[in-house]
Protein backbone atom coordinates (compact mmCIF):
# COMPACT_ATOMS: atom_id res chain seq x y z
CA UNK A 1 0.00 0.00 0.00
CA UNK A 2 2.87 2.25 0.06
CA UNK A 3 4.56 3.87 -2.91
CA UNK A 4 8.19 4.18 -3.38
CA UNK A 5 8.77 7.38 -2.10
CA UNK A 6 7.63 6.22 1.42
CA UNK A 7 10.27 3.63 1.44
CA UNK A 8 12.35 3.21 4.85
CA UNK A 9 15.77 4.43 4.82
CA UNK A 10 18.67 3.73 7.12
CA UNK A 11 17.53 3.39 10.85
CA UNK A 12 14.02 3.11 10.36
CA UNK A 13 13.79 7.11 8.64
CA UNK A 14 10.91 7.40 6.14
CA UNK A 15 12.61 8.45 2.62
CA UNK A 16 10.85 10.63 0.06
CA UNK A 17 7.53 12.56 1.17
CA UNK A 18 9.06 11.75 5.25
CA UNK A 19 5.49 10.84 5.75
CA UNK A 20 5.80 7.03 5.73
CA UNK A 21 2.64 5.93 4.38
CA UNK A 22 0.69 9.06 4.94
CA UNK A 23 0.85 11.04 1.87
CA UNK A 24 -1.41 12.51 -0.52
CA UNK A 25 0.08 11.46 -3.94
CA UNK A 26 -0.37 7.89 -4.24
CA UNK A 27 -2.36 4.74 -2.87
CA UNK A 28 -0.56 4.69 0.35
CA UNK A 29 -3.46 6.92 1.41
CA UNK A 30 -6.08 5.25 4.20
CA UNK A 31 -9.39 5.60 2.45
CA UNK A 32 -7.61 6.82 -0.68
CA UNK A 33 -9.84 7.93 -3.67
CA UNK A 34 -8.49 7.73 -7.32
CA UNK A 35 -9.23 10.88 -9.49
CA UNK A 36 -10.27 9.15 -12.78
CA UNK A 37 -10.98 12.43 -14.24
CA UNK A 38 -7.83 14.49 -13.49
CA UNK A 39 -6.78 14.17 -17.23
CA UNK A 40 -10.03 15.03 -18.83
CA UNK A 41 -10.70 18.88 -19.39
CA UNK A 42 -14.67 20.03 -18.87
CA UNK A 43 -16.57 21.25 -21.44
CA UNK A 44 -16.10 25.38 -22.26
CA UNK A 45 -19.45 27.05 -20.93
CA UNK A 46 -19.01 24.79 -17.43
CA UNK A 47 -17.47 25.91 -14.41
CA UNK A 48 -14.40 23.60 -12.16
CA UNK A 49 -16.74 22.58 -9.11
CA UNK A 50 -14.53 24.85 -6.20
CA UNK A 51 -14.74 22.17 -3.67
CA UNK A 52 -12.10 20.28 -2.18
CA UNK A 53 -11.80 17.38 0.39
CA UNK A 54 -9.37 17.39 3.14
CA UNK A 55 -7.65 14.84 5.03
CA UNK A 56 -6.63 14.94 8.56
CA UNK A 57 -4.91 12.35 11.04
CA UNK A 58 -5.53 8.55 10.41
CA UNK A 59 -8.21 8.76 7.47
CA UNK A 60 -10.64 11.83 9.17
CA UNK A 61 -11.88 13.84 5.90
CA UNK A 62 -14.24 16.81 5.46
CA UNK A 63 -15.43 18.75 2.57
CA UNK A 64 -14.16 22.90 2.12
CA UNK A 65 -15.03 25.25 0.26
CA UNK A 66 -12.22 27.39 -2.14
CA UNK A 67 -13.22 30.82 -2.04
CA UNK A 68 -10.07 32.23 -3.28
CA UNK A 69 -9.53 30.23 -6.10
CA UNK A 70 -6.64 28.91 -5.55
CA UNK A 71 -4.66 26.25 -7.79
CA UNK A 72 -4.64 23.44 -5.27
CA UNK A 73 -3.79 20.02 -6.47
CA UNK A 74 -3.52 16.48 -4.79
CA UNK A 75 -0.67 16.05 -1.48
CA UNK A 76 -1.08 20.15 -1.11
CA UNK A 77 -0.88 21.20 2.72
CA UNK A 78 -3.43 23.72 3.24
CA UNK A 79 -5.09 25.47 6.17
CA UNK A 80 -8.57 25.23 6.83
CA UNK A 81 -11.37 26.53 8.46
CA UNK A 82 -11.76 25.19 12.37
CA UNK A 83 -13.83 26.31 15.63
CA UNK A 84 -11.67 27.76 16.84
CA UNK A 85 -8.85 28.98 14.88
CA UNK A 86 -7.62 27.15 11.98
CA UNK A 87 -6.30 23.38 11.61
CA UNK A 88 -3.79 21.95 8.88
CA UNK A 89 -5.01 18.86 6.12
CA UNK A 90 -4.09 17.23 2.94
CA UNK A 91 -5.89 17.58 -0.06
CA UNK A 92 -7.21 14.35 -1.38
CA UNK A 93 -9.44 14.83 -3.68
CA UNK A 94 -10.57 18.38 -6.44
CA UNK A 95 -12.68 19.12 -9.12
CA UNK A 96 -15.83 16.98 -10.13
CA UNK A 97 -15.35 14.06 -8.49
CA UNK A 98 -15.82 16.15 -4.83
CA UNK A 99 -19.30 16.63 -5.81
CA UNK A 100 -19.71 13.06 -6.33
CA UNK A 101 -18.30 11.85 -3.09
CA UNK A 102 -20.57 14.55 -1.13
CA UNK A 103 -23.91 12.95 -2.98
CA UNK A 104 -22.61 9.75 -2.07
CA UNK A 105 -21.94 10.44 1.90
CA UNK A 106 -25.37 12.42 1.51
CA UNK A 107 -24.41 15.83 2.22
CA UNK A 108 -25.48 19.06 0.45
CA UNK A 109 -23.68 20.28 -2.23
CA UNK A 110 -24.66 24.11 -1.69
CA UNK A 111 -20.53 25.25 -1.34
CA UNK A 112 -21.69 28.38 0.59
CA UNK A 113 -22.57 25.56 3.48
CA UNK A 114 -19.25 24.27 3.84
CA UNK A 115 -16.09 25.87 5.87
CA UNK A 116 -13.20 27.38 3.67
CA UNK A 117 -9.69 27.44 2.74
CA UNK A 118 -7.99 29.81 3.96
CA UNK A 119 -4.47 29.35 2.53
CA UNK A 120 -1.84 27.25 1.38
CA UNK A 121 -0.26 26.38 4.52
CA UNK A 122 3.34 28.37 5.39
CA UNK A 123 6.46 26.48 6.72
CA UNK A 124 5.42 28.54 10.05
CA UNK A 125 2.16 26.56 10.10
CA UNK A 126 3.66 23.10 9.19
CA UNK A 127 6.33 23.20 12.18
CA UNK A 128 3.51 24.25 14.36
CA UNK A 129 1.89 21.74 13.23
CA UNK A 130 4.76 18.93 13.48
CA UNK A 131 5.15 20.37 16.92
CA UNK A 132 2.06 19.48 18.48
CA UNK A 133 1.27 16.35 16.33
CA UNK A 134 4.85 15.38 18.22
CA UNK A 135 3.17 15.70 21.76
CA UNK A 136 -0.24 13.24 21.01
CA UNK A 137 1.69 9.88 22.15
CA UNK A 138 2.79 11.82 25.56
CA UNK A 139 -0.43 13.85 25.99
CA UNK A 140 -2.49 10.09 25.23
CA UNK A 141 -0.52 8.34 28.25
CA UNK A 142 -1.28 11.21 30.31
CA UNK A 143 -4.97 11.24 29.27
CA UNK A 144 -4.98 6.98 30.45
CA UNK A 145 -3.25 7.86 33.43
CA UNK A 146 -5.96 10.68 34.66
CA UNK A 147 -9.10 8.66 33.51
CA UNK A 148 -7.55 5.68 35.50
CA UNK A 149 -7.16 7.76 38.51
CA UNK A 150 -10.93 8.77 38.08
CA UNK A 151 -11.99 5.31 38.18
CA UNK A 152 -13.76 5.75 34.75
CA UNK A 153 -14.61 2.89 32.12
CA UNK A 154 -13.47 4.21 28.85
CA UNK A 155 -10.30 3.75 26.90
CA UNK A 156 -8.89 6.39 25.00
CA UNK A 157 -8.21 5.22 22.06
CA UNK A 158 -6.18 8.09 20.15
CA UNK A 159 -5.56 11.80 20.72
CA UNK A 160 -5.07 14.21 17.74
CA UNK A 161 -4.18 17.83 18.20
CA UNK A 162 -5.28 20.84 15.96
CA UNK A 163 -3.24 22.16 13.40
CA UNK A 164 -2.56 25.17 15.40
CA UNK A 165 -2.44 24.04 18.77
CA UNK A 166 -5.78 25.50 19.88
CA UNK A 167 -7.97 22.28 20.48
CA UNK A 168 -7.24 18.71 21.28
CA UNK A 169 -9.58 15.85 20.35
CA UNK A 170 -9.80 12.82 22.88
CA UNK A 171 -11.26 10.24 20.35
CA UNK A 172 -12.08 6.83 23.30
CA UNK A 173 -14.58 4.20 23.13
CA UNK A 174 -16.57 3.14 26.75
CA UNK A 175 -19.55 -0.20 26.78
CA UNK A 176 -21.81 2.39 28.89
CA UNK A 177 -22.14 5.76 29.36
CA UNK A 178 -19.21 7.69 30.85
CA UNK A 179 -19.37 10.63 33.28
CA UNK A 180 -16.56 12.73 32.16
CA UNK A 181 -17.04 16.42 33.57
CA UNK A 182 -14.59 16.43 35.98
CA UNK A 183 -12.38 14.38 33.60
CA UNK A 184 -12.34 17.13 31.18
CA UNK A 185 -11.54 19.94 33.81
CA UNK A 186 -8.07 17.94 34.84
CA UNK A 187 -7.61 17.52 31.15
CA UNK A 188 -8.28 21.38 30.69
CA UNK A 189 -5.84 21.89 33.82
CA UNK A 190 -3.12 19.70 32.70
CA UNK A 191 -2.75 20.77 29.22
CA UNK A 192 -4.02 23.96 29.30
CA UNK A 193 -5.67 23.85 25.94
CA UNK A 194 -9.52 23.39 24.91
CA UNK A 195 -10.87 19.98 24.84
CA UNK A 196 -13.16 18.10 22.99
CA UNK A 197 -14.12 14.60 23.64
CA UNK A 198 -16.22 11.78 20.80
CA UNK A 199 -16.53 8.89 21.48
CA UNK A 200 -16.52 6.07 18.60
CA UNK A 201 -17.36 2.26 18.23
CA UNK A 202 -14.98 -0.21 18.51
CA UNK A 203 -14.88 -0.89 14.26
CA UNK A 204 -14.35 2.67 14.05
CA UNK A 205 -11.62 2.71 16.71
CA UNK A 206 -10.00 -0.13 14.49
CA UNK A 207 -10.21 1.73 10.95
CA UNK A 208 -8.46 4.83 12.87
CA UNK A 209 -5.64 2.83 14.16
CA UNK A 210 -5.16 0.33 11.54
CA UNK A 211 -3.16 -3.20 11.64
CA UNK A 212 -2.56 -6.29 9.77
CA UNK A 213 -5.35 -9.02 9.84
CA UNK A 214 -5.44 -12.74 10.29
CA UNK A 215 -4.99 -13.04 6.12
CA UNK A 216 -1.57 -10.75 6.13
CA UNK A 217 -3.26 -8.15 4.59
CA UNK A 218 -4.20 -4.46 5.78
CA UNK A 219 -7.63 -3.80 7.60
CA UNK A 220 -10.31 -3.51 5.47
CA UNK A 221 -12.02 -0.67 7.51
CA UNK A 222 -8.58 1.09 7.92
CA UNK A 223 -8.08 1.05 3.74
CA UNK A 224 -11.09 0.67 1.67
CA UNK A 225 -14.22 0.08 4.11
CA UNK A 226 -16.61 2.74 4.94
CA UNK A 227 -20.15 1.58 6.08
CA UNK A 228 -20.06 -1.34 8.95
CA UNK A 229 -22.71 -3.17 8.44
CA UNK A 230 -23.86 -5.41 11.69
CA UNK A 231 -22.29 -8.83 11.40
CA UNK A 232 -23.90 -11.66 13.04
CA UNK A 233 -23.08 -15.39 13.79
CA UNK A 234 -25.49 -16.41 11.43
CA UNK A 235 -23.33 -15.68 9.01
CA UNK A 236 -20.56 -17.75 10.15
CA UNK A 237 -23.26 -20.24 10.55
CA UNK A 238 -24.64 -20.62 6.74
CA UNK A 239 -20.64 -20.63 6.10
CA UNK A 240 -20.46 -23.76 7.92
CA UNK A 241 -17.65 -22.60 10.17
CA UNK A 242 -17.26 -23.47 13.59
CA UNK A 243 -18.36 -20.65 16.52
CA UNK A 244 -15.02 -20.14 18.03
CA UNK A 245 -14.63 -16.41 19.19
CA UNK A 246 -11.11 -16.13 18.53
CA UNK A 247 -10.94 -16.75 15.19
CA UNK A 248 -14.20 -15.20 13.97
CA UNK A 249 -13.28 -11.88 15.94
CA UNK A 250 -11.43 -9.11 14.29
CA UNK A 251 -8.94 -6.83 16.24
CA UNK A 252 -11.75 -4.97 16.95
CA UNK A 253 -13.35 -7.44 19.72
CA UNK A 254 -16.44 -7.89 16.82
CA UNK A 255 -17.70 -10.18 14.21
CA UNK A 256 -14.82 -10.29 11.55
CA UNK A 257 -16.46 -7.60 8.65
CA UNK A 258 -15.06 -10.13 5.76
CA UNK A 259 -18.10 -12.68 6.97
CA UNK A 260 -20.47 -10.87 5.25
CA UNK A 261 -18.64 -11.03 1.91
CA UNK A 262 -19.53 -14.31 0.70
CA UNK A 263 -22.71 -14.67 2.54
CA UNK A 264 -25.02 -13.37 -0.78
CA UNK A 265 -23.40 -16.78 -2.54
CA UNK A 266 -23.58 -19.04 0.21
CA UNK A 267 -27.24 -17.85 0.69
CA UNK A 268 -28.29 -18.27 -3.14
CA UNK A 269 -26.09 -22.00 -2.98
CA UNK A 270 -28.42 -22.72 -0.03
CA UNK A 271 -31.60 -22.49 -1.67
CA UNK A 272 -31.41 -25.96 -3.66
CA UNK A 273 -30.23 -27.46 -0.30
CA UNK A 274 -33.43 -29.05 1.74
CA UNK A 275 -33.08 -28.02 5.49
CA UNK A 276 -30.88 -29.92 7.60
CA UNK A 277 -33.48 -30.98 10.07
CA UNK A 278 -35.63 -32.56 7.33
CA UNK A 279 -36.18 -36.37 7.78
CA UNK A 280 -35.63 -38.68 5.32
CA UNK A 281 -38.61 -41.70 5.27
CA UNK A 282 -37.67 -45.11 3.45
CA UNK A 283 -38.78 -48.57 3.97
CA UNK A 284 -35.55 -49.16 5.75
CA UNK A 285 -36.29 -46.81 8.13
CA UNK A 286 -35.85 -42.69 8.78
CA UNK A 287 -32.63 -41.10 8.49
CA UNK A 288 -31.07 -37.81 9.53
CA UNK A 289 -28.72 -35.64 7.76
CA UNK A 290 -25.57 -35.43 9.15
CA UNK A 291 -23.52 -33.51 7.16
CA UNK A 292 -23.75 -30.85 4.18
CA UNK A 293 -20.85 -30.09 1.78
CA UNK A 294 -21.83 -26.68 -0.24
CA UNK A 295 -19.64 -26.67 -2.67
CA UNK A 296 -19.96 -29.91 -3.93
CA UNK A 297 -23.41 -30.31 -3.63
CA UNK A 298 -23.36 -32.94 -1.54
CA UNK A 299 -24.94 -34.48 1.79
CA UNK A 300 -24.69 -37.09 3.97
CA UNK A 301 -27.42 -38.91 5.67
CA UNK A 302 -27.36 -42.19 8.07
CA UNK A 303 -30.20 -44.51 9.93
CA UNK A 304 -31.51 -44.08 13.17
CA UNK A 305 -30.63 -47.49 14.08
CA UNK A 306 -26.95 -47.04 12.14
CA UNK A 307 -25.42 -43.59 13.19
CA UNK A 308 -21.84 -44.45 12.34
CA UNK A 309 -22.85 -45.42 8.84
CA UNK A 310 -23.45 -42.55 6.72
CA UNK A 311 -24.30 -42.36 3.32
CA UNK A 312 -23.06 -39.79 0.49
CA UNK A 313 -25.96 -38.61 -1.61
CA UNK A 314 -26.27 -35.80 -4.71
CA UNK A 315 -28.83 -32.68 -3.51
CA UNK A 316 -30.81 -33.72 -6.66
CA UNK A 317 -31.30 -37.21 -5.30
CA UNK A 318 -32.25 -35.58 -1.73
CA UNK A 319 -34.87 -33.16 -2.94
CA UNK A 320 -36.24 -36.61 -5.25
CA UNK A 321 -36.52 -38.20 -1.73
CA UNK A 322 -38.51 -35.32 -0.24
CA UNK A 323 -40.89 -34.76 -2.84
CA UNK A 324 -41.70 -38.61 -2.45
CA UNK A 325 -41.95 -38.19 1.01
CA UNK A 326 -44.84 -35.37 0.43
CA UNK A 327 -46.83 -37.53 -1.43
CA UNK A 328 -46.70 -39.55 1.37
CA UNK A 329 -44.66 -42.43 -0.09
CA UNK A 330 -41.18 -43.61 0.91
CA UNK A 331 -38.13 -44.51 -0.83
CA UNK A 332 -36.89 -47.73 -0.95
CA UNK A 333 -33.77 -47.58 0.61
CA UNK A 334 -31.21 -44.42 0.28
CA UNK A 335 -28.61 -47.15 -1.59
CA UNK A 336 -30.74 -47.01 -4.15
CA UNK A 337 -30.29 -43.43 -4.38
CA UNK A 338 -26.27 -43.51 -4.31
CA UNK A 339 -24.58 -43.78 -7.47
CA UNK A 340 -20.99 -45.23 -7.61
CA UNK A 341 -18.34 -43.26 -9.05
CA UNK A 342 -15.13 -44.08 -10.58
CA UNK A 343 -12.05 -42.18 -8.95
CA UNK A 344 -8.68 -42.33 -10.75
CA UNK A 345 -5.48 -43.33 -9.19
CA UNK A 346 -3.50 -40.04 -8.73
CA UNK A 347 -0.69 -40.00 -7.51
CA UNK A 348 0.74 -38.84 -4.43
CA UNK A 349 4.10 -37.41 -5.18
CA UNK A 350 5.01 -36.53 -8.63
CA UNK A 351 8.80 -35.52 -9.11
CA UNK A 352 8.06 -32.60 -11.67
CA UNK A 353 11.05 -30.19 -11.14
CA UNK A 354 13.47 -32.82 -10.41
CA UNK A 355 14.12 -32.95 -6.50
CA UNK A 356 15.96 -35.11 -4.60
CA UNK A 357 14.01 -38.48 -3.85
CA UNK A 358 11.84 -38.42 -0.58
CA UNK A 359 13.47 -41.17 1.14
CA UNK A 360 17.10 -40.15 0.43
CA UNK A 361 17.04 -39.27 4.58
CA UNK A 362 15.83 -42.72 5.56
CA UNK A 363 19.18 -44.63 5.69
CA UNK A 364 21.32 -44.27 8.33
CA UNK A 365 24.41 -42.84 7.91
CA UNK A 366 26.32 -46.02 9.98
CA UNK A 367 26.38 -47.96 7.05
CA UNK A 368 28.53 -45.20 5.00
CA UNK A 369 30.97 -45.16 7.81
CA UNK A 370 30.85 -48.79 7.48
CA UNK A 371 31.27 -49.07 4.16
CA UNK A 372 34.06 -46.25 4.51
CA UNK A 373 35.99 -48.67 6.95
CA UNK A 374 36.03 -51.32 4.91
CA UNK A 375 37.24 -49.84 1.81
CA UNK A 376 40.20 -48.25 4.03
CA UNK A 377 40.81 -51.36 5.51
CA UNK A 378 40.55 -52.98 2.42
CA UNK A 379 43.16 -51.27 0.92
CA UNK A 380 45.39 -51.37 3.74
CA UNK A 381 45.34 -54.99 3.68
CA UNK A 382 46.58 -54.68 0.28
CA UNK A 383 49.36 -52.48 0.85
CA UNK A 384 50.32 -54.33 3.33
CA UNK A 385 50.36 -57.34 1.52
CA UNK A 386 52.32 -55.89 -1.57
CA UNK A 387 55.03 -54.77 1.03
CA UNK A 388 56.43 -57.67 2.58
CA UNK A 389 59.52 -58.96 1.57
CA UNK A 390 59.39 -63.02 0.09
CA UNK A 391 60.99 -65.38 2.72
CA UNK A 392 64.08 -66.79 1.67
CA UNK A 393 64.16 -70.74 1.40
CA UNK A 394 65.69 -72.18 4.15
């Protein structure tokens, strides 16, 4: 997810932008939004759309207005609008496509709405800027420390300071309602600074500190994902996985959001499938399914009296079976139902790239030694034997 210009140097130091995976010119973005139309001019009697959107720490965007006019482009530093005084974002995204992305996260597109721009932002605001986004791990231990102290049941998650130093956002996440009046006048005391407290779901708190999953890869919420949909353990259930917490939970504490990505074609595959609990009625007697394989369109089914013995049957010979069974006749016997198929001999182990045989490790290496001895006294024998003298006749 990171381009080449966020590469690591020597020690551990970002290269390039010095951003590490945080720019605004290429995919490393969280969230990141590709401006298809950047190469395509607009028609002469229309006007650019003077809207921009603006990125902030770990993904945060908003929508500004541009009333100067100024030639702003993606990765520009700019200062914005902010309650009070003025905070510091990327630009991310300009020109049509902004009023695309407002329809789509339903917001008006009436520009006089929106806050502005006020400037391209100054080296002075960028080291400001460094210089208080330099105190959030210190001022976030602090924050744990106090809220510990006050015996209250939150976490806070992540701290993020305005661009100039005015505000400071406590983002945390609490199971029930938190009491935090007093904990925002030692917060006021300590830093001496306004503060401003949100509190966000656990998903959320995952996409704004981002992580590597269980399959290797970035989190979903942290790169690409932005509605959570509820995720229940139903859906592990029509998966046929097992209910085991710790695998089916994301880093988040919740239902893993990648469960709900598949469920559409498991559902759809379900629907030829008769229901598990259905009963099977034959002249040899009822049997129960024990067993569905979804893929392969297959289930198993045994006797009442013969639980261990189960028998591998086609969905299209099942659903036969229960439409007999509705007419209120039974099958003969579910053997009669199973059709025997051929399976060819494959083998095991084929030597395609020419390795080494498998069992070159099974000898032991005494008999080498062995063999080693014997040559060596072998041949000492022999030189010993080609060295002595003949005996002289007596």
């Amino acid at each position: 997810m990171g381009c080449t210009s966020c590469a690591t140097g020597a020690n551990g130091q970002p290269r390039g932008c010095k951003n590490n995976g945080t720019c605004g010119s290429d995919g490393c973005n969280k969230l990141t939004v590709f401006d298809w139309l950047s190469n395509m001019s607009l028609p002469g009697n229309v006007d650019p759309f003077n809207g921009v959107e603006v990125r902030f720490k770990n993904g945060r965007k908003h929508f500004y207005r541009n009333p100067e006019k100024l030639k702003l482009s993606i990765g520009d530093v700019v200062a914005t609008e902010a309650s009070p005084g003025h905070d510091i974002g990327i630009i991310t995204l300009t020109g049509e496509l902004v009023r695309v992305q407002m329809k789509k996260k339903k917001q008006p597109t009436n520009l006089e709405e929106l806050p502005k721009i006020y400037r391209k932002a100054s080296q002075k605001d960028i080291d400001m800027w460094q210089k208080v986004r330099d105190k959030e791990q210190s001022v976030q231990k602090q924050s744990r420390e106090i809220a510990m102290r006050l015996g209250l049941q939150m976490k806070i998650s992540d701290v993020e300071y305005q661009g100039d130093g005015s505000k400071v956002i406590f983002y945390y996440t609490a199971e029930e309602r938190v009491d935090f009046r007093q904990l925002i006048k030692e917060f006021a005391r300590t830093f001496s600074t306004r503060i401003e407290m949100k509190q966000v779901g656990f998903r959320q708190e995952a996409a704004r500190l981002g992580g590597i999953g269980s399959c290797g890869r970035e989190l979903c919420c942290s790169t690409w994902l932005t509605d959570f949909r509820s995720v229940s353990t139903s859906a592990a259930r029509y998966q046929q996985l097992s209910l085991n917490p710790q695998k089916l939970a994301g880093q988040c504490g919740k239902l893993k959001c990648c469960l709900n990505y598949e469920l559409d074609t498991y559902l759809e595959a379900l629907d030829e499938f008769p229901k598990t609990d259905i009963k099977l009625n034959t002249d040899k007697g009822r049997a129960h399914c024990q067993k569905i394989d979804i893929f392969k369109g297959l289930m198993w089914f045994s006797y009442e009296n013969e639980g261990m013995i189960w028998h591998e049957m086609e969905v299209a010979k099942v659903n036969e079976i229960v439409a007999l069974n509705k007419k209120g006749n039974n099958a003969t016997s579910l053997e009669d139902y199973i059709e025997d198929k051929i399976v060819a001999d494959k083998e095991l182990y084929n030597n395609v790239v020419g390795q080494d045989s498998l069992t070159r490790f099974d000898q032991p290496k005494r008999r080498r030694n062995k063999r080693r001895n014997r040559s060596k006294s072998g041949g000492r024998k022999k030189n010993q034997h080609k060295n002595r003298r003949p005996k002289k006749n007596a």
